[in-house]
PDB file of N, CA and C in Angstrom:
ATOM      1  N   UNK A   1       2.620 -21.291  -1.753  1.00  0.00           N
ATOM      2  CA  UNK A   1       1.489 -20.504  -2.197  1.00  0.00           C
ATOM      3  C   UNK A   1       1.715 -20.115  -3.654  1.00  0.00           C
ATOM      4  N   UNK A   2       0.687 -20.258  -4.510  1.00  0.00           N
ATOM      5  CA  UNK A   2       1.171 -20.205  -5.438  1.00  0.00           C
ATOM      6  C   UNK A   2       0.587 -18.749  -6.091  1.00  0.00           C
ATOM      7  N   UNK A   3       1.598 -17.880  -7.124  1.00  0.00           N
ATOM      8  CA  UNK A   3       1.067 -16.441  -7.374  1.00  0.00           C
ATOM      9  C   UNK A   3      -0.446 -16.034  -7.546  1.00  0.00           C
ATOM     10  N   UNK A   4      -1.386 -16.939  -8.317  1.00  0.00           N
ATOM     11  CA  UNK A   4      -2.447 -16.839  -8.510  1.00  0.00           C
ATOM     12  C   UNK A   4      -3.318 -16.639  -6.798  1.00  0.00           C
ATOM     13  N   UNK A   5      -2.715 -17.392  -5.818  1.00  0.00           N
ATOM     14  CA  UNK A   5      -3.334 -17.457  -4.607  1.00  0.00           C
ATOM     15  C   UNK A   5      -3.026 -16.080  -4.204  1.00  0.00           C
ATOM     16  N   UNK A   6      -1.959 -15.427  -4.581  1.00  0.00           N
ATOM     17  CA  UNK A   6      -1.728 -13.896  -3.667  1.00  0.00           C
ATOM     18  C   UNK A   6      -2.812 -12.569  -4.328  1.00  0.00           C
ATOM     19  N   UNK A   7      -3.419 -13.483  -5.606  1.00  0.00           N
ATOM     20  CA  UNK A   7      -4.296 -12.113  -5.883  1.00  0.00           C
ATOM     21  C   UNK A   7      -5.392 -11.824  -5.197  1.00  0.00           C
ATOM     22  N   UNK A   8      -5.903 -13.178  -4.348  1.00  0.00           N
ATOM     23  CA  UNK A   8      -7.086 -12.605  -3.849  1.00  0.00           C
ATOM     24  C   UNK A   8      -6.971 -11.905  -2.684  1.00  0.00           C
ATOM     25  N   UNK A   9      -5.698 -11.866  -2.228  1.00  0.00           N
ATOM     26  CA  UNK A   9      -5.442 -11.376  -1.176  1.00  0.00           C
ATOM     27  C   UNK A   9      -5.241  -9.511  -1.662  1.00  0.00           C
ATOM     28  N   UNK A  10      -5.005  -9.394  -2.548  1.00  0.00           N
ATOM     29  CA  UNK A  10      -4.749  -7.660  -3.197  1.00  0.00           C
ATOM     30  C   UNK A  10      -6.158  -7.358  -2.997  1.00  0.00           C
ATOM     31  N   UNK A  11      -7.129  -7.895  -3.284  1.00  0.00           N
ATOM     32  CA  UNK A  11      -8.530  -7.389  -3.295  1.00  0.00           C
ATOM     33  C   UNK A  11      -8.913  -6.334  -1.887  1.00  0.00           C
ATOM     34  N   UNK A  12      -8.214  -7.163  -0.952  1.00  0.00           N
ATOM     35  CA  UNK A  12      -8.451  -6.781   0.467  1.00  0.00           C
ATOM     36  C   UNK A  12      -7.870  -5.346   1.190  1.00  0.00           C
ATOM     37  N   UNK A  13      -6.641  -5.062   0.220  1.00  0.00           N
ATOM     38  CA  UNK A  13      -5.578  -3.905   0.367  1.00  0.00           C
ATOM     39  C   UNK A  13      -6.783  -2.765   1.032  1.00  0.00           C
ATOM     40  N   UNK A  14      -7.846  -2.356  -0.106  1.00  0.00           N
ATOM     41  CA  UNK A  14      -8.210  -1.107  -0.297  1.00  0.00           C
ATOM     42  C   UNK A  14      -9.382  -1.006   1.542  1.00  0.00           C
ATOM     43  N   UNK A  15      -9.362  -1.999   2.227  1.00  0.00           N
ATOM     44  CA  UNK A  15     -10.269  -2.281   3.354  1.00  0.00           C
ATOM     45  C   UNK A  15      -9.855  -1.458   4.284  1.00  0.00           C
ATOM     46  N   UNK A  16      -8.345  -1.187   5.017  1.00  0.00           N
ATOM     47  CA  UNK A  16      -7.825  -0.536   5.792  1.00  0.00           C
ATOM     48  C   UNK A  16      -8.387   1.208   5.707  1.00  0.00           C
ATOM     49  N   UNK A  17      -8.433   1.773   4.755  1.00  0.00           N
ATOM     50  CA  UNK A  17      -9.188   2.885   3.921  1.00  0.00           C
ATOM     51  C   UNK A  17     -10.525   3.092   4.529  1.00  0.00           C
ATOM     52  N   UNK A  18     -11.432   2.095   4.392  1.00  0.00           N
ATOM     53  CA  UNK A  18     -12.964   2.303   4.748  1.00  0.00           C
ATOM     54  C   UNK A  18     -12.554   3.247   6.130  1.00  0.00           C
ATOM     55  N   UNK A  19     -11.695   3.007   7.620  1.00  0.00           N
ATOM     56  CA  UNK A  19     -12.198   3.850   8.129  1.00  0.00           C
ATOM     57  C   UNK A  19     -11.460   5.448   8.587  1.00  0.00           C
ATOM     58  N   UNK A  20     -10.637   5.656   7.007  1.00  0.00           N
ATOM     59  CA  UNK A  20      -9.921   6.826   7.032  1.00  0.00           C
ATOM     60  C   UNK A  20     -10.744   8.076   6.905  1.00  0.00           C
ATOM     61  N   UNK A  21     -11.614   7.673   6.024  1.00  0.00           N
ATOM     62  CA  UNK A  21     -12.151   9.109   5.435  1.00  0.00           C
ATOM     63  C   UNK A  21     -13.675   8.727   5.498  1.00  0.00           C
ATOM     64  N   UNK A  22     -14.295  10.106   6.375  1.00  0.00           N
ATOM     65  CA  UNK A  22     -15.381  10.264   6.473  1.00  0.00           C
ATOM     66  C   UNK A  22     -16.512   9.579   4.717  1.00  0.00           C
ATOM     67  N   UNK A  23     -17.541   9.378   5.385  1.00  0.00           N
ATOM     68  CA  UNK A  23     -18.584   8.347   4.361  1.00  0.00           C
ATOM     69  C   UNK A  23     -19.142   9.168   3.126  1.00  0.00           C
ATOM     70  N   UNK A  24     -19.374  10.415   3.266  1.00  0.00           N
ATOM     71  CA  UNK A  24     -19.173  11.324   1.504  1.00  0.00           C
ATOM     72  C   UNK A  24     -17.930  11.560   0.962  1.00  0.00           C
ATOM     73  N   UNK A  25     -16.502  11.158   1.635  1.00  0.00           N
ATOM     74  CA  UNK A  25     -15.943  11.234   0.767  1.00  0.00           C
ATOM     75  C   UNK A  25     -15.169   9.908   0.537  1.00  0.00           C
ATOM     76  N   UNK A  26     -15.430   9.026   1.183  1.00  0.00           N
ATOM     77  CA  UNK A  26     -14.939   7.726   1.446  1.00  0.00           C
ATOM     78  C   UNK A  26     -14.460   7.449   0.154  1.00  0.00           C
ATOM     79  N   UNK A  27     -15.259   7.144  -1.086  1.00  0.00           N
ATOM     80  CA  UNK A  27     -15.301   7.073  -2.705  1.00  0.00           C
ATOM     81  C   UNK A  27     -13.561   8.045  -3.183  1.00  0.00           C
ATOM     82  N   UNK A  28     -13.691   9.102  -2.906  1.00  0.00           N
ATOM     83  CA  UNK A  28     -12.759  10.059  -3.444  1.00  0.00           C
ATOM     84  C   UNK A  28     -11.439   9.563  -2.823  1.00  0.00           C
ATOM     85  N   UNK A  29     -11.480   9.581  -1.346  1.00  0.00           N
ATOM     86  CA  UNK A  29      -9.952   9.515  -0.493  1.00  0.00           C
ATOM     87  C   UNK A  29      -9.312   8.143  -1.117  1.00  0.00           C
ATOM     88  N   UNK A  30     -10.400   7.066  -0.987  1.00  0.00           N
ATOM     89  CA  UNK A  30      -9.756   5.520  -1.675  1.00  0.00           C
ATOM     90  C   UNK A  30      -9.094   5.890  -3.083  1.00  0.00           C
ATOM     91  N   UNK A  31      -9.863   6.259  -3.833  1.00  0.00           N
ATOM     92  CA  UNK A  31      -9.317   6.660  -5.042  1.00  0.00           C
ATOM     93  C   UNK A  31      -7.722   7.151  -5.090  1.00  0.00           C
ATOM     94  N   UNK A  32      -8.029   8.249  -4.555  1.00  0.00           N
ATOM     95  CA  UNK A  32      -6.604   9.221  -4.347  1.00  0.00           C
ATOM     96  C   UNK A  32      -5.402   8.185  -3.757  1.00  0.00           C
ATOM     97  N   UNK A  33      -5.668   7.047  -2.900  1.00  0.00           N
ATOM     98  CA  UNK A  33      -4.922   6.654  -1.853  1.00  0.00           C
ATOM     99  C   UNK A  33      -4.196   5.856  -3.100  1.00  0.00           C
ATOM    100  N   UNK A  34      -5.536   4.796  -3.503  1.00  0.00           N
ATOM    101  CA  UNK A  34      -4.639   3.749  -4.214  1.00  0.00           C
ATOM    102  C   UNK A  34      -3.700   4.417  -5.869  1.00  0.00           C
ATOM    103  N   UNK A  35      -4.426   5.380  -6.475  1.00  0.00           N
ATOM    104  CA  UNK A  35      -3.833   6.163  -7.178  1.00  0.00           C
ATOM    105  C   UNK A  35      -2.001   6.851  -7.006  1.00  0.00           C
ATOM    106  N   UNK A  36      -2.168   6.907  -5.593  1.00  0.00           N
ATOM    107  CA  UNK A  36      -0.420   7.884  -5.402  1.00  0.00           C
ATOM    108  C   UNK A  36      -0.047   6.050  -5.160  1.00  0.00           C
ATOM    109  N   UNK A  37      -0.722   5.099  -4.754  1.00  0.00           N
ATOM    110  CA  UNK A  37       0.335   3.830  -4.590  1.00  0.00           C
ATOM    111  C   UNK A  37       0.956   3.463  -6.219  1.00  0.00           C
ATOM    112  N   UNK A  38      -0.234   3.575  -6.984  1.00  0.00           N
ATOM    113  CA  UNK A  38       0.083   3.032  -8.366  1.00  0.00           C
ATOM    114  C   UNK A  38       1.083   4.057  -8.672  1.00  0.00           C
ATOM    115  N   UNK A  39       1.400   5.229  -8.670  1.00  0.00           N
ATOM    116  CA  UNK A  39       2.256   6.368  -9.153  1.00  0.00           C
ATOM    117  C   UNK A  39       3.974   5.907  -8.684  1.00  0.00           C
ATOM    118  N   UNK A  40       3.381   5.625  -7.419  1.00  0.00           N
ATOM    119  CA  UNK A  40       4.849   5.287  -6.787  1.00  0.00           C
ATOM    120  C   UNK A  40       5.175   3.742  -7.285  1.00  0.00           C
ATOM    121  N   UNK A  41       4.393   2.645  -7.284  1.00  0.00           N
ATOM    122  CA  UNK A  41       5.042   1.375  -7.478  1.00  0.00           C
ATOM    123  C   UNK A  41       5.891   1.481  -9.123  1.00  0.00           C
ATOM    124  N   UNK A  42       4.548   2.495 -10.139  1.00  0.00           N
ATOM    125  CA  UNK A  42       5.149   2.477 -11.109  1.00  0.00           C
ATOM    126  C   UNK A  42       6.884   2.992 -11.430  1.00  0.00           C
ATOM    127  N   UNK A  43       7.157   3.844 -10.450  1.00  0.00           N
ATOM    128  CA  UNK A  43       8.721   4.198  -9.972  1.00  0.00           C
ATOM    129  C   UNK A  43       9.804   2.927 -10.071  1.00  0.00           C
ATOM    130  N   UNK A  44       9.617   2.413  -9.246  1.00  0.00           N
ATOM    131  CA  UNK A  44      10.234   1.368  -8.547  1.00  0.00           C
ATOM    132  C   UNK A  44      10.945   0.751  -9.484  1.00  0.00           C
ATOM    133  N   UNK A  45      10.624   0.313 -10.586  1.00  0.00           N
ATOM    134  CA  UNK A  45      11.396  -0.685 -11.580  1.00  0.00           C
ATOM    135  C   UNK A  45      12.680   0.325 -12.403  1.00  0.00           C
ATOM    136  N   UNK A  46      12.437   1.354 -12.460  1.00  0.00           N
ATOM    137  CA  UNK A  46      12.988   2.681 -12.682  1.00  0.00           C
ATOM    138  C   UNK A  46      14.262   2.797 -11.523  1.00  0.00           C
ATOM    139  N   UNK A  47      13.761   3.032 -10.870  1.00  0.00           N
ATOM    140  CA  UNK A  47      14.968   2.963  -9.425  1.00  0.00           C
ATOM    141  C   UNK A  47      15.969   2.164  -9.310  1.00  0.00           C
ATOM    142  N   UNK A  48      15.108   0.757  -9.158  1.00  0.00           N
ATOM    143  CA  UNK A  48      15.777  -0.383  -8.790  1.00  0.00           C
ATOM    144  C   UNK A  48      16.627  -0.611 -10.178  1.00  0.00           C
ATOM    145  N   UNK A  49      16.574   0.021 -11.322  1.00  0.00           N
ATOM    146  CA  UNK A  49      17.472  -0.031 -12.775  1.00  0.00           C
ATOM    147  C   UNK A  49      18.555   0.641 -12.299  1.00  0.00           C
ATOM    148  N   UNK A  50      18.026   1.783 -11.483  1.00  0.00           N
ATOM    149  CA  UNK A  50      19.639   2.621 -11.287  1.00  0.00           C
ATOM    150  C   UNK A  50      20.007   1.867 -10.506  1.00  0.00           C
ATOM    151  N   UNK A  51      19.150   2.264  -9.681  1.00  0.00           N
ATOM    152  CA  UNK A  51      20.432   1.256  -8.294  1.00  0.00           C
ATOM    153  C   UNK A  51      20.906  -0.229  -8.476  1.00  0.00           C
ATOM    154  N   UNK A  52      20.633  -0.282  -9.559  1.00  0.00           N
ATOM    155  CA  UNK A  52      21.765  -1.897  -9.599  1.00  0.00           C
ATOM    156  C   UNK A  52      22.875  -1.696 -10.568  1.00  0.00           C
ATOM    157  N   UNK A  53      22.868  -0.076 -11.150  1.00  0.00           N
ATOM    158  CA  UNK A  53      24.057   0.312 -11.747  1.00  0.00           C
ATOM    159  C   UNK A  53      25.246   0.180 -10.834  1.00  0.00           C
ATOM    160  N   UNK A  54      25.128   0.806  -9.084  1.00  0.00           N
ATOM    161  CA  UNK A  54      25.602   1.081  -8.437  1.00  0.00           C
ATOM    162  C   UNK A  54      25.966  -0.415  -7.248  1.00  0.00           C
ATOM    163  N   UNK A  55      24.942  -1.337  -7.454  1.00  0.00           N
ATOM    164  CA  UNK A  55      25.044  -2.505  -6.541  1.00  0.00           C
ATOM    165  C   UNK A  55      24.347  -3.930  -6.802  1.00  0.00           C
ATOM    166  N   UNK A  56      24.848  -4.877  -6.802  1.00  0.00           N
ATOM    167  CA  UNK A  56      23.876  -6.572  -7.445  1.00  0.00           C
ATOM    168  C   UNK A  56      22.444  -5.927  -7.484  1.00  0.00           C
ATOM    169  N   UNK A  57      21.859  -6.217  -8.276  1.00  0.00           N
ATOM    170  CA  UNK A  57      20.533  -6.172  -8.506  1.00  0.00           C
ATOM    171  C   UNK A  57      19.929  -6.487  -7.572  1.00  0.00           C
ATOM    172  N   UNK A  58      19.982  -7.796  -6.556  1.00  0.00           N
ATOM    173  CA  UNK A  58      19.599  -8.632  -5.756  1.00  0.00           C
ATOM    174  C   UNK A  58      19.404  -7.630  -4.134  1.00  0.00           C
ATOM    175  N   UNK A  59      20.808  -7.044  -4.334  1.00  0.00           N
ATOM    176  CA  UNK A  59      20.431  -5.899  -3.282  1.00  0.00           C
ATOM    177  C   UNK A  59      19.507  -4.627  -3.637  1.00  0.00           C
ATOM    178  N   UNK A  60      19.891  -3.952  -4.868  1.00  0.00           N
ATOM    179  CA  UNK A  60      18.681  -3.162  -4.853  1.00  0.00           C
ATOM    180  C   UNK A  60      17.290  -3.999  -5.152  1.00  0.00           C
ATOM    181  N   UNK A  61      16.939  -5.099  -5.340  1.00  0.00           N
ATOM    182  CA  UNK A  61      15.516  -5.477  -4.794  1.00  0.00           C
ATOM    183  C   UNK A  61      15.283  -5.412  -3.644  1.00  0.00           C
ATOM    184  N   UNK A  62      16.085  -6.423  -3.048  1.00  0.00           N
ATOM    185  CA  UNK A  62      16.189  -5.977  -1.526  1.00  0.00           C
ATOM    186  C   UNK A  62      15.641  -5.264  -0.951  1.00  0.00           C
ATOM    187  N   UNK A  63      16.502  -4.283  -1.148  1.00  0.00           N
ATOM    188  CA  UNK A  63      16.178  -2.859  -0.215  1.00  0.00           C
ATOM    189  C   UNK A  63      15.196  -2.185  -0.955  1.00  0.00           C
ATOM    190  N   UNK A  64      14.573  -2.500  -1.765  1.00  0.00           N
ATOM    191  CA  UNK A  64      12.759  -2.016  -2.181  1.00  0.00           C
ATOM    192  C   UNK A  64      12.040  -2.446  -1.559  1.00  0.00           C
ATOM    193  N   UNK A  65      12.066  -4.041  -1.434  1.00  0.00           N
ATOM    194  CA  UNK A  65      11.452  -4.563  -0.811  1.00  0.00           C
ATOM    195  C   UNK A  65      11.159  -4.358   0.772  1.00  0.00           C
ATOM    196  N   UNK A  66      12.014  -4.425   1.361  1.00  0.00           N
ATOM    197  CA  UNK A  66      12.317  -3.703   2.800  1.00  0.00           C
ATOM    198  C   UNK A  66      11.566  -2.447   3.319  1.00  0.00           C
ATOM    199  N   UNK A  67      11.554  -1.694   2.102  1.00  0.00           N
ATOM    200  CA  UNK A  67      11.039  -0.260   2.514  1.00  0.00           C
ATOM    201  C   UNK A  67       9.817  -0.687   1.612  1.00  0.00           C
ATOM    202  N   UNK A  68       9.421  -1.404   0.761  1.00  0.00           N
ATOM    203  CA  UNK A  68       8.106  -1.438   0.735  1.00  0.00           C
ATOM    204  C   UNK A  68       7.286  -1.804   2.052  1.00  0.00           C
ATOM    205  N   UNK A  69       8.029  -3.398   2.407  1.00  0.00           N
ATOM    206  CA  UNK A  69       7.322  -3.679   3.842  1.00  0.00           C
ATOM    207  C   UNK A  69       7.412  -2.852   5.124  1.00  0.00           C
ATOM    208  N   UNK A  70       8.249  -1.943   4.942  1.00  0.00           N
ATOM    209  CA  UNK A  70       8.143  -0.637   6.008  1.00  0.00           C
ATOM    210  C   UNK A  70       6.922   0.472   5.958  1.00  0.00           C
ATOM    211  N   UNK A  71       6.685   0.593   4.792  1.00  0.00           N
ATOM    212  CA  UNK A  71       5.865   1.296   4.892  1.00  0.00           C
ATOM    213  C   UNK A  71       4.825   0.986   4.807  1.00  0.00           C
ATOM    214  N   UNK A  72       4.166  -0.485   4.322  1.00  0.00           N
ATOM    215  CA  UNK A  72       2.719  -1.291   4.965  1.00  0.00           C
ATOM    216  C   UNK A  72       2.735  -1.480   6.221  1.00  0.00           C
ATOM    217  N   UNK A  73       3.987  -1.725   7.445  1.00  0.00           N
ATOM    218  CA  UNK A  73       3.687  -1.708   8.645  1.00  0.00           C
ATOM    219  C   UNK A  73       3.113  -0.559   9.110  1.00  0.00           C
ATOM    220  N   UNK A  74       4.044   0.791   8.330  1.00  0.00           N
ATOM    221  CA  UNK A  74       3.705   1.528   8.987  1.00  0.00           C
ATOM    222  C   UNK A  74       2.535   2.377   8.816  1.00  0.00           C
ATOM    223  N   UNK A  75       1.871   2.111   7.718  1.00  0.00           N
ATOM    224  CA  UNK A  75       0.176   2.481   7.289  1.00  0.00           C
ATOM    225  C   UNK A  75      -0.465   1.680   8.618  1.00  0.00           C
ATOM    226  N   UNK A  76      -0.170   0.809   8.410  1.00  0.00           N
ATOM    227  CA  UNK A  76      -1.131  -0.209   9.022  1.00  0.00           C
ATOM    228  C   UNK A  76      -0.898  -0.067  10.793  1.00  0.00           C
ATOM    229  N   UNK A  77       0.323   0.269  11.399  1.00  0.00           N
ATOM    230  CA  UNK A  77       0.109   0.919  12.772  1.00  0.00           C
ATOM    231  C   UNK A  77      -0.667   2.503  12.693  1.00  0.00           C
ATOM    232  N   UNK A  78      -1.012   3.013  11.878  1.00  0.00           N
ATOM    233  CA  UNK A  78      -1.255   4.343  11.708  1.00  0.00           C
ATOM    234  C   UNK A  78      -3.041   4.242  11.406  1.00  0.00           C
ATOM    235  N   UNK A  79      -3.519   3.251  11.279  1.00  0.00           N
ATOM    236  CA  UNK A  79      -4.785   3.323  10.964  1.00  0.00           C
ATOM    237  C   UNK A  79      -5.965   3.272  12.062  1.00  0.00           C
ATOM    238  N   UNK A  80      -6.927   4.122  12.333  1.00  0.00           N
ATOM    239  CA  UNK A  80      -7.314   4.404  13.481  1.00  0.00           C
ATOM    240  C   UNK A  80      -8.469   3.236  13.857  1.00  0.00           C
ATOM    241  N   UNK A  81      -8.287   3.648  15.314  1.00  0.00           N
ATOM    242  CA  UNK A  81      -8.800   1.880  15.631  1.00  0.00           C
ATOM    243  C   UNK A  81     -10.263   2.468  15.993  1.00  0.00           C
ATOM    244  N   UNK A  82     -11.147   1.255  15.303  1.00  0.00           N
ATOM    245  CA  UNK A  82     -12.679   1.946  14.974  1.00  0.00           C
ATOM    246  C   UNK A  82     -13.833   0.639  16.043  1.00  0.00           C
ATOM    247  N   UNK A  83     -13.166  -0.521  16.799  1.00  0.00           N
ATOM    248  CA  UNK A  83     -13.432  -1.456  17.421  1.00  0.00           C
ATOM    249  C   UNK A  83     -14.515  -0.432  18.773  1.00  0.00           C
ATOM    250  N   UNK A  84     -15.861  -0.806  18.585  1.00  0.00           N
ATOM    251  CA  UNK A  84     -16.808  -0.405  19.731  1.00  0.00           C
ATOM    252  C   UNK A  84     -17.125   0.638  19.603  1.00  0.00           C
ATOM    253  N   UNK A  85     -16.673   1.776  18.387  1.00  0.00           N
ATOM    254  CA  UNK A  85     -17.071   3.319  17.841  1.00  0.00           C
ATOM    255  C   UNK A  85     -17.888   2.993  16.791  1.00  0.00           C
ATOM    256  N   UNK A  86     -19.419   4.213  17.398  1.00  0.00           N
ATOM    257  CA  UNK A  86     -20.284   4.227  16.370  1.00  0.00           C
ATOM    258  C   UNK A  86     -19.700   5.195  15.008  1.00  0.00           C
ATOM    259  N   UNK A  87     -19.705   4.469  13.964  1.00  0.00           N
ATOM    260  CA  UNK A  87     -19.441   4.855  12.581  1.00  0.00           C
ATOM    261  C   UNK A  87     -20.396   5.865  11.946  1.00  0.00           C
ATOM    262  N   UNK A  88     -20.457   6.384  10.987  1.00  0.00           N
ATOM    263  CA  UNK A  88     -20.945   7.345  10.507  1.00  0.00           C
ATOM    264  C   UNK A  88     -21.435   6.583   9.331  1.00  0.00           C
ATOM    265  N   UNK A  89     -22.915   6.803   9.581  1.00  0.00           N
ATOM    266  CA  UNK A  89     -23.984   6.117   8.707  1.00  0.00           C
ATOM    267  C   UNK A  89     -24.449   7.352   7.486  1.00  0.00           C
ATOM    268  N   UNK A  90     -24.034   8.588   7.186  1.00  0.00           N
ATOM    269  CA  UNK A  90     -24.120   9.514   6.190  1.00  0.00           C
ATOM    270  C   UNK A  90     -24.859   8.998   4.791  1.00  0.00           C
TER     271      UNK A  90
END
């Protein structure tokens, strides 16, 4: 797969969201959501500088990586299941 192919897949991120937050504030909560992601990813390169003071670089990617994909599982078991519920047409 080549990198250009994984962007269209980012487009899709912000979808899980639609059925967090009620439909007047739907606009605001997305905002806020993807906002604290950008705050935190911007971290990461920062981190992973220290922590390869302390261990191969290769491992502190690693273990970013790891706990990045930990915590998309765990959004994504956490998102409420909206299958056969009437939605809020507001």
């Amino acid at each position: 797969m080549s990198v250009l192919g994984t962007g269209g897949y980012l487009a899709m991120v912000i979808v899980g969201s639609y059925g967090l937050f009620p439909t007047r504030i739907r606009g605001s909560g997305q905002g806020f959501c993807y906002n604290i992601g950008r705050a935190l990813a911007a971290l990461f390169p920062l981190l992973i500088g220290l922590l390869s003071q302390k261990v191969p670089l290769s491992v502190g990617i690693g273990a970013f990586a790891a706990v990045s994909y930990g915590v998309v599982i765990l959004a994504a078991l956490s998102l409420p299941e909206t299958r056969g519920k009437q939605l809020d047409a507001q």
